[in-house]
Protein backbone atom coordinates (compact mmCIF):
# COMPACT_ATOMS: atom_id res chain seq x y z
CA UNK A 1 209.76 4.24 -32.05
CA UNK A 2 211.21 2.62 -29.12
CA UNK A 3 211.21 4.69 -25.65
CA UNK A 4 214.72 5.87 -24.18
CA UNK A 5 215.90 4.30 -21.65
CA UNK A 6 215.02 8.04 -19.50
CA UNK A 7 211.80 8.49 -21.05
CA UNK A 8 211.18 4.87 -20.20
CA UNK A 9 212.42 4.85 -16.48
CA UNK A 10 210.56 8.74 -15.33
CA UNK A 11 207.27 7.60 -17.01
CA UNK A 12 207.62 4.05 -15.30
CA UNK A 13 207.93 5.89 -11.88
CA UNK A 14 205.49 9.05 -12.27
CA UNK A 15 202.76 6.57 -13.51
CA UNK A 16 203.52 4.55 -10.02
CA UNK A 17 202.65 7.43 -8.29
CA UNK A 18 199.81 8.08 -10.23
CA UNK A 19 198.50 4.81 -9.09
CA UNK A 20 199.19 5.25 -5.76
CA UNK A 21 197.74 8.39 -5.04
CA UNK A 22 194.46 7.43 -6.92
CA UNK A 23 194.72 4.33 -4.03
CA UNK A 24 194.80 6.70 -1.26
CA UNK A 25 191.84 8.86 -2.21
CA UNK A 26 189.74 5.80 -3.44
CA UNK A 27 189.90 4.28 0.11
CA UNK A 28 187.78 6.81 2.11
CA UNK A 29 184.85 6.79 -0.58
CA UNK A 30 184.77 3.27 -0.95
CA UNK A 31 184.20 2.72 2.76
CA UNK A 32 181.15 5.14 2.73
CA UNK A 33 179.62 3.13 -0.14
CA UNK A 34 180.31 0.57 1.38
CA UNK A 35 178.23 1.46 3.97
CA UNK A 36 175.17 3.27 2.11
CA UNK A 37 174.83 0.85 -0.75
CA UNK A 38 174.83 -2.34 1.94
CA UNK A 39 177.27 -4.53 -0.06
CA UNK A 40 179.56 -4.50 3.00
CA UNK A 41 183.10 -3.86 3.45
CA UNK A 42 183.92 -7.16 2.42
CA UNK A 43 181.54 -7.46 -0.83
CA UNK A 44 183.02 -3.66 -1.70
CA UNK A 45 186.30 -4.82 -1.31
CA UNK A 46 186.64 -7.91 -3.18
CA UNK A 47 184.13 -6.38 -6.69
CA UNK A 48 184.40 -2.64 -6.68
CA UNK A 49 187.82 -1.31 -5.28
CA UNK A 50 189.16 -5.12 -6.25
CA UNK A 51 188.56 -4.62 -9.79
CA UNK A 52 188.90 -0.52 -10.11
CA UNK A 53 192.49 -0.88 -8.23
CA UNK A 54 193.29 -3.78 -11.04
CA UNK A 55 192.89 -1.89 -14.07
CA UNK A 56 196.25 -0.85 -13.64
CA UNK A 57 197.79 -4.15 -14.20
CA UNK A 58 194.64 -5.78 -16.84
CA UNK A 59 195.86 -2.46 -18.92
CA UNK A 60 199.09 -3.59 -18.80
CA UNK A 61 198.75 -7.40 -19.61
CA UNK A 62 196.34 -6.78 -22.24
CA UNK A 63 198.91 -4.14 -24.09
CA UNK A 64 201.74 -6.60 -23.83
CA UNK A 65 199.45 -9.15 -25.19
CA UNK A 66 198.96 -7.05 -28.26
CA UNK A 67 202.71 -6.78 -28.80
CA UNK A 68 203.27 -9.96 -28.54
CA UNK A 69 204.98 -10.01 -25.14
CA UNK A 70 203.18 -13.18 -23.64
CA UNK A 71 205.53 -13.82 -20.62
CA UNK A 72 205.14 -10.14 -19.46
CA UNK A 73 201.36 -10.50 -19.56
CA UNK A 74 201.11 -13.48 -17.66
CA UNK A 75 203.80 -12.61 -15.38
CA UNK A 76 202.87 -9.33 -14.44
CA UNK A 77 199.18 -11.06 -13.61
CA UNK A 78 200.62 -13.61 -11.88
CA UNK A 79 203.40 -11.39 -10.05
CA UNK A 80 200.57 -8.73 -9.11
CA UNK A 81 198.68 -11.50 -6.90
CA UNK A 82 201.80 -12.91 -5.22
CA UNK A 83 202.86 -8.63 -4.46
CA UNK A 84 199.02 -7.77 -3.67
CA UNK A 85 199.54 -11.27 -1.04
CA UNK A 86 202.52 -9.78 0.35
CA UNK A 87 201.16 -5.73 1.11
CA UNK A 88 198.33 -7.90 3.06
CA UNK A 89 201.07 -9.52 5.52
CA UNK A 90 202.10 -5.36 5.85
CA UNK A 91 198.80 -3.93 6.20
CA UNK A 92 199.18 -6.94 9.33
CA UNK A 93 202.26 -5.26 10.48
CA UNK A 94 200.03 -1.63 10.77
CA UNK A 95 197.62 -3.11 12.67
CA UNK A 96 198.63 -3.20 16.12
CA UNK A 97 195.61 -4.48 17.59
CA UNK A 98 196.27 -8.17 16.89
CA UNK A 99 196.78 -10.20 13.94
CA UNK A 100 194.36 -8.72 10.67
CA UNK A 101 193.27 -11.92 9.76
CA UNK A 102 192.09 -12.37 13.35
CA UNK A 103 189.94 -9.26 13.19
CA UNK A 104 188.79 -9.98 9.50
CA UNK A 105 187.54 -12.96 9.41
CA UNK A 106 184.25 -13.46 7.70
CA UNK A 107 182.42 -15.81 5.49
CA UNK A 108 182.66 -13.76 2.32
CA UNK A 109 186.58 -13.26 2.56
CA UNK A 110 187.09 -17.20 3.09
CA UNK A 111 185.19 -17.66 0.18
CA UNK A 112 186.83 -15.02 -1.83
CA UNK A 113 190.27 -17.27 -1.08
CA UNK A 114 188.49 -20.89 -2.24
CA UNK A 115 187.38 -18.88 -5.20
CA UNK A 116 191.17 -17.48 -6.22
CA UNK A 117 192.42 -20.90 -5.92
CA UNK A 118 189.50 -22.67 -7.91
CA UNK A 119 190.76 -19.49 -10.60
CA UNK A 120 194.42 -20.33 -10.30
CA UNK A 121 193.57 -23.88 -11.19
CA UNK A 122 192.56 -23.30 -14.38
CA UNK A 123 195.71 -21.84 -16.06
CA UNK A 124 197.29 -24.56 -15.15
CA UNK A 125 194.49 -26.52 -16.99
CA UNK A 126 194.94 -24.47 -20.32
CA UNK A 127 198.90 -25.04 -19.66
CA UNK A 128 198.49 -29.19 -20.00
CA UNK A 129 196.66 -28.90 -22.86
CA UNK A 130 197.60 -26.06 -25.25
CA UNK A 131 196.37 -27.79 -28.47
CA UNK A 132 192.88 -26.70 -27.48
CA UNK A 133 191.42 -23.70 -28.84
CA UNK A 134 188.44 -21.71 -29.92
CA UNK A 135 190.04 -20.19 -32.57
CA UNK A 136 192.69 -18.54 -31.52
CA UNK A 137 191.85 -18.81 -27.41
CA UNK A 138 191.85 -21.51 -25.01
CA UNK A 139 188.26 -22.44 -23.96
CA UNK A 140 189.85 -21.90 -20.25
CA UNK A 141 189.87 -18.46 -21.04
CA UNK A 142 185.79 -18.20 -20.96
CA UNK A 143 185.85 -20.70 -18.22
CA UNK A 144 187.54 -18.18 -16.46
CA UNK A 145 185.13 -15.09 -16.81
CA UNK A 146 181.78 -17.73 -16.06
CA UNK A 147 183.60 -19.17 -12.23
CA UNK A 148 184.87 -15.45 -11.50
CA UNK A 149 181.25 -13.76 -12.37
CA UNK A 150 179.87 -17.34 -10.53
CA UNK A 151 182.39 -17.27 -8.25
CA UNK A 152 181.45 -13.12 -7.25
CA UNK A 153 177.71 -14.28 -6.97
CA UNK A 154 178.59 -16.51 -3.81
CA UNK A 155 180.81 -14.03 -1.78
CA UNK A 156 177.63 -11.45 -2.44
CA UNK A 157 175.24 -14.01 -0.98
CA UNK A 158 177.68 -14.96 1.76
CA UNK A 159 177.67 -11.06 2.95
CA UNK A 160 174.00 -10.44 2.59
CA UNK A 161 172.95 -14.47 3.97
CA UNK A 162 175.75 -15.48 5.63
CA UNK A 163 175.30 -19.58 6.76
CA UNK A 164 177.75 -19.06 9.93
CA UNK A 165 179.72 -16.13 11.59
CA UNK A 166 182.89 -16.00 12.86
CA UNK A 167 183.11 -15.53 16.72
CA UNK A 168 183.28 -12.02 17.97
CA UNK A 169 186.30 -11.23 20.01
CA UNK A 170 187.26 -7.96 21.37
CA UNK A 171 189.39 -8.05 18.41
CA UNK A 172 186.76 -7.93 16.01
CA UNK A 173 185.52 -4.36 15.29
CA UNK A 174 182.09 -4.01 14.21
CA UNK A 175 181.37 -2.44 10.69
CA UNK A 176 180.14 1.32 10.51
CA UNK A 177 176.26 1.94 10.53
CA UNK A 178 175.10 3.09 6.99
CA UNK A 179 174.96 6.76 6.01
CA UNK A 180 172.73 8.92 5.61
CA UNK A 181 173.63 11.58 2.96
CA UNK A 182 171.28 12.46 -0.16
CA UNK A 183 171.17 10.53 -3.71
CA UNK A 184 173.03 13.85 -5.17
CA UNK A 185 175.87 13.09 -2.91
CA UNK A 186 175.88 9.35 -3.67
CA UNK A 187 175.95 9.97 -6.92
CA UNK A 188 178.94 12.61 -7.00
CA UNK A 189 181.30 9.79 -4.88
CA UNK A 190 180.22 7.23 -7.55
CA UNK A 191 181.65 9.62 -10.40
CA UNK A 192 184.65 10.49 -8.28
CA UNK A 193 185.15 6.83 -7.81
CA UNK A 194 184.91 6.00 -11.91
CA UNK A 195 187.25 9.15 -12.62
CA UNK A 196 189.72 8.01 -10.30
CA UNK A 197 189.38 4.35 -11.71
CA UNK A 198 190.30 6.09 -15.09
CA UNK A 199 193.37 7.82 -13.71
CA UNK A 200 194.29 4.01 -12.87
CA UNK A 201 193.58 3.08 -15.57
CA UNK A 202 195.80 5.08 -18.20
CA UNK A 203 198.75 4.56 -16.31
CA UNK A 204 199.07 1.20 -16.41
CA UNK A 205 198.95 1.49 -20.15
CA UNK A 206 201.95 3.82 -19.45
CA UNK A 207 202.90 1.12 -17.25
CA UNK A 208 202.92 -1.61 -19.89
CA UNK A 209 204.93 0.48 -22.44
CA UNK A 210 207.68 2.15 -20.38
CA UNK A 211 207.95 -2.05 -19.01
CA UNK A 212 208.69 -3.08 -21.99
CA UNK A 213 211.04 -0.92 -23.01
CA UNK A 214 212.94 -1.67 -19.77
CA UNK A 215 213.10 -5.09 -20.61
CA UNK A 216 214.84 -4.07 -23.70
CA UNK A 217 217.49 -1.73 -22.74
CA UNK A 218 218.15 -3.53 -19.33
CA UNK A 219 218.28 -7.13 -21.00
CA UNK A 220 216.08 -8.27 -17.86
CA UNK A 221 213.65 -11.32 -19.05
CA UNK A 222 210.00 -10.56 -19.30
CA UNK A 223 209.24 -12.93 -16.75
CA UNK A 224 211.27 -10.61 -14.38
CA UNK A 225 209.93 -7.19 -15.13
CA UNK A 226 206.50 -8.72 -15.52
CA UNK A 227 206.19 -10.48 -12.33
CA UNK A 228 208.07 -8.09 -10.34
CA UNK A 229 208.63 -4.40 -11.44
CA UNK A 230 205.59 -3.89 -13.64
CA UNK A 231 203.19 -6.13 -10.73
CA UNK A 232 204.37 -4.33 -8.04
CA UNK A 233 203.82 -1.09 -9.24
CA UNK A 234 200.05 -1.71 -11.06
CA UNK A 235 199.18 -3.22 -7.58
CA UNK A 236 200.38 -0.35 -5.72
CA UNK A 237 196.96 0.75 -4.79
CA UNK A 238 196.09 -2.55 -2.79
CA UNK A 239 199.01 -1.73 -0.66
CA UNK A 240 197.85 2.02 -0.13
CA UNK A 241 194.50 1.44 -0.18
CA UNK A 242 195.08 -1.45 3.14
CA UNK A 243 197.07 0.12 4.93
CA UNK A 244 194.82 3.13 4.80
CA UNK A 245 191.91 0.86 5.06
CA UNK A 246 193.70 -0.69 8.44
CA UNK A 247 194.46 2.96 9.65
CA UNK A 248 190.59 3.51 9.38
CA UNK A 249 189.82 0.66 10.80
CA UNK A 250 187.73 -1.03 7.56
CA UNK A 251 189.64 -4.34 8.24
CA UNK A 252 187.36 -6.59 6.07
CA UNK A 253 187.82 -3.64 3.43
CA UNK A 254 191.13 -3.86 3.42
CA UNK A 255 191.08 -7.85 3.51
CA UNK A 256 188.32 -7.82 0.93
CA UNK A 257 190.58 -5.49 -1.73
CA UNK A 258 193.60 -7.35 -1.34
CA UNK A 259 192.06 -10.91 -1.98
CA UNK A 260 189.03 -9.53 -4.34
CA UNK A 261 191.63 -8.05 -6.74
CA UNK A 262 193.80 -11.05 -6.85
CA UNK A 263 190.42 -13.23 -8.26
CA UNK A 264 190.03 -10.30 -10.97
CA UNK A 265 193.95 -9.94 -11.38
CA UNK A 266 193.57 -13.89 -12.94
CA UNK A 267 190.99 -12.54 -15.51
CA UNK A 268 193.99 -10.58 -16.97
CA UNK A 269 195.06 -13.72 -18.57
CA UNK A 270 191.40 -14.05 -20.28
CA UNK A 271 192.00 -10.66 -21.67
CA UNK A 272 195.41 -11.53 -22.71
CA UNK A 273 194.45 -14.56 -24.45
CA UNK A 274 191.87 -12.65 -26.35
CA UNK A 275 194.41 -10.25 -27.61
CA UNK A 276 197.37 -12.58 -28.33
CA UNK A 277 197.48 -13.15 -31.98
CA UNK A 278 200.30 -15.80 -32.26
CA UNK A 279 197.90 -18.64 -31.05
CA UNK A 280 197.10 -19.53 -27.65
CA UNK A 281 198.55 -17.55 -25.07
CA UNK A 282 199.50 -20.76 -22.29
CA UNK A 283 201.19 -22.40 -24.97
CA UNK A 284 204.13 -19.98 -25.09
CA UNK A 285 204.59 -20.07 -21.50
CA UNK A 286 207.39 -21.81 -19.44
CA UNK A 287 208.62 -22.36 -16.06
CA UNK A 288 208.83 -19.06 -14.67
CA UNK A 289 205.00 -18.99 -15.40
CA UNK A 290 204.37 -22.19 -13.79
CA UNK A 291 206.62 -20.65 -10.51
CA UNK A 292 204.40 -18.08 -10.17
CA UNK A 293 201.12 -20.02 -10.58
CA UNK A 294 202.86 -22.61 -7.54
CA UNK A 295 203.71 -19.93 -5.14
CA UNK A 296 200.08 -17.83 -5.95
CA UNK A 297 198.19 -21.21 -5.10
CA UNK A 298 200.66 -21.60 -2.23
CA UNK A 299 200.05 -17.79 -0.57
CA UNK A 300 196.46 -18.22 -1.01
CA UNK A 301 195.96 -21.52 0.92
CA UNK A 302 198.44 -20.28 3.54
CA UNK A 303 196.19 -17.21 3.98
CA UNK A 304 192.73 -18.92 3.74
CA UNK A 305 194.54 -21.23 6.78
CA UNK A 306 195.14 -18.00 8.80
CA UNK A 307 191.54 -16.76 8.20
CA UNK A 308 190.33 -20.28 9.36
CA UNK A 309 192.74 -20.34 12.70
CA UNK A 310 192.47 -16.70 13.48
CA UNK A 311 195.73 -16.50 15.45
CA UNK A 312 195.40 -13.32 17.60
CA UNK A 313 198.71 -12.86 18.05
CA UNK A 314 202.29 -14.23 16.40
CA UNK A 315 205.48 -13.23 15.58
CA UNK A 316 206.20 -9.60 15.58
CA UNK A 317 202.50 -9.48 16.15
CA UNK A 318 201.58 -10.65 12.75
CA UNK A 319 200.40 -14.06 12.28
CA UNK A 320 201.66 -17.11 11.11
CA UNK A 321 200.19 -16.82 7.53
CA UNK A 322 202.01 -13.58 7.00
CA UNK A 323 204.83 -14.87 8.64
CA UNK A 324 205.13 -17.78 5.70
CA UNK A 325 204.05 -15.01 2.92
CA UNK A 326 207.16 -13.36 3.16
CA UNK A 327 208.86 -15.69 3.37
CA UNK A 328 207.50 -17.32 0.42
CA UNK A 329 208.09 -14.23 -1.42
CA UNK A 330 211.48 -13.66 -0.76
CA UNK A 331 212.05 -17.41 -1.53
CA UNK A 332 210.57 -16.64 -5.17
CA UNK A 333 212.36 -13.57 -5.93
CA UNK A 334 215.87 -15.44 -5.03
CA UNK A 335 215.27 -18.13 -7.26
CA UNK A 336 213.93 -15.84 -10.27
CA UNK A 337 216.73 -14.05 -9.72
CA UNK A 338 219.69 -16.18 -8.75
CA UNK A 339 219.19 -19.39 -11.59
């Protein structure tokens, strides 16, 4: 039975809040193992809080996938990166100090961006050439999960035997030492963390279902509620867990989440072409799709410029990658909107 429009709209917004509280109360425990466990803030970031903050949305692609909505899987995978870009150029905005890509810079993070673009590339791939297919997939979708779990590999080397470091400005804040509590305690924030993953977890199912039924009674395309309403809210946790991250001054954290989720965020579309029964999954796709693959690619080389340039300061004391973010942003939502 389809959802009322009510029913549809109150669970929508109560399982956004869901998500965003869960973000909040992730953030402080992830910094501590962060700290005890020596994977970094960075390394953290990008695998653990990356991943657990993007169940949310994988939830919610994979259960559209089932129904047969391709567009809103895609889109809201797509749309989650481009809104998880954007909350990093605000996190910038909190951070007085001087630009957050300044202060964040680090080996792992850079290669965190070269490894979202390499992942990018590959839908496009399976997009050219929809005739191929392992049964019912696209052999891009196991490319996929082999460069992200290769890709993962390399930033965890790069934190642990880093080949070159970026220069240390006053800017730069050093991360905290490494903790001392017992195993016990370790071991309670590790269940905290999974139970709080779960929480994520279940409401981007509700997610998925009350988006759907949006789409229906609003007569707003997939594409639309998939790449904006349904992204936005599964990625609201990288926006609360960065600016809390900022406010705590875990800068590569922060950094780390934002760009770590958006490589796991493309592994929604393996998922989604493992689940879509009506043949492969990039071969019902169309232009919007394509847009949001463009301006994705486009966010993430304007960003990996800003970590490479480290502007201290720019306009309204953000710098000139989040500066172009926005406005790439805004650009995509006006023509999504507007044709």
């Amino acid at each position: 039975m389809a959802l009322s429009l009510t029913v549809s709209l109150v669970g929508f917004l109560l399982a956004a809040a869901v998500i965003g509280v869960c973000g909040v109360l992730i953030t402080a425990r992830a910094e501590y193992l962060a700290r005890v466990t020596g994977l970094g803030q960075a390394v953290m970031g990008a695998v653990f809080i990356g991943a657990t903050t993007s169940l949310s949305g994988l939830v919610t692609s994979g259960t559209a996938a089932i129904q047969g909505h391709a567009s809103l899987a895609v889109s809201n995978s797509l749309g989650g990166i481009a809104a998880q870009t954007v909350f990093l150029a605000v996190a910038d905005m909190v951070y007085r100090r001087a630009n957050l890509e300044h202060a964040a810079a680090s080996e792992a993070n850079l290669q965190q961006v070269a490894l979202l673009i390499a992942l990018l590339a590959i839908p496009l791939f399976a997009m050219a050439t929809p005739q191929l297919q392992i049964g019912w997939m696209h052999p891009a979708s196991i490319v996929l999960v082999i460069a992200y779990i290769g890709g993962v590999k390399l930033v965890s080397r790069a934190h642990k035997h880093p080949m070159w470091r970026p220069r240390i400005t006053r800017q730069t804040p050093p991360e905290g030492e490494e903790g001392h509590r017992g195993e016990r305690a370790v071991a309670v924030d590790w269940l905290v963390f999974a139970a709080l993953a779960a929480a994520v977890a279940a409401s981007g199912w509700v997610i998925a279902m009350s988006g759907i039924a949006l789409s229906a009674h609003l007569g707003i395309q997939e594409s639309v509620v998939g790449g904006v309403f349904t992204a936005v809210s599964t990625s609201l946790p990288e926006l609360v867990i960065a600016v809390a991250a900022v406010r705590r001054g875990a800068l590569a954290l922060a950094v780390g989440d934002v760009i770590g989720g958006n490589a796991f965020d493309v592994l929604f579309l393996s998922v989604s072409d493992s689940l879509y029964r009506e043949g492969s999954l990039y071969a019902s796709l169309g232009t919007d799709e394509l847009l949001w693959i463009a301006v994705t690619i486009l966010m993430s080389g304007t960003l990996m410029m800003g970590l490479l340039r480290r502007e201290k300061f720019g306009f309204g004391n953000i710098g000139f990658e989040s500066t172009l973010v926005l406005g790439l942003y805004a650009i995509t939502l006006a023509t999504l909107f507007l044709r």
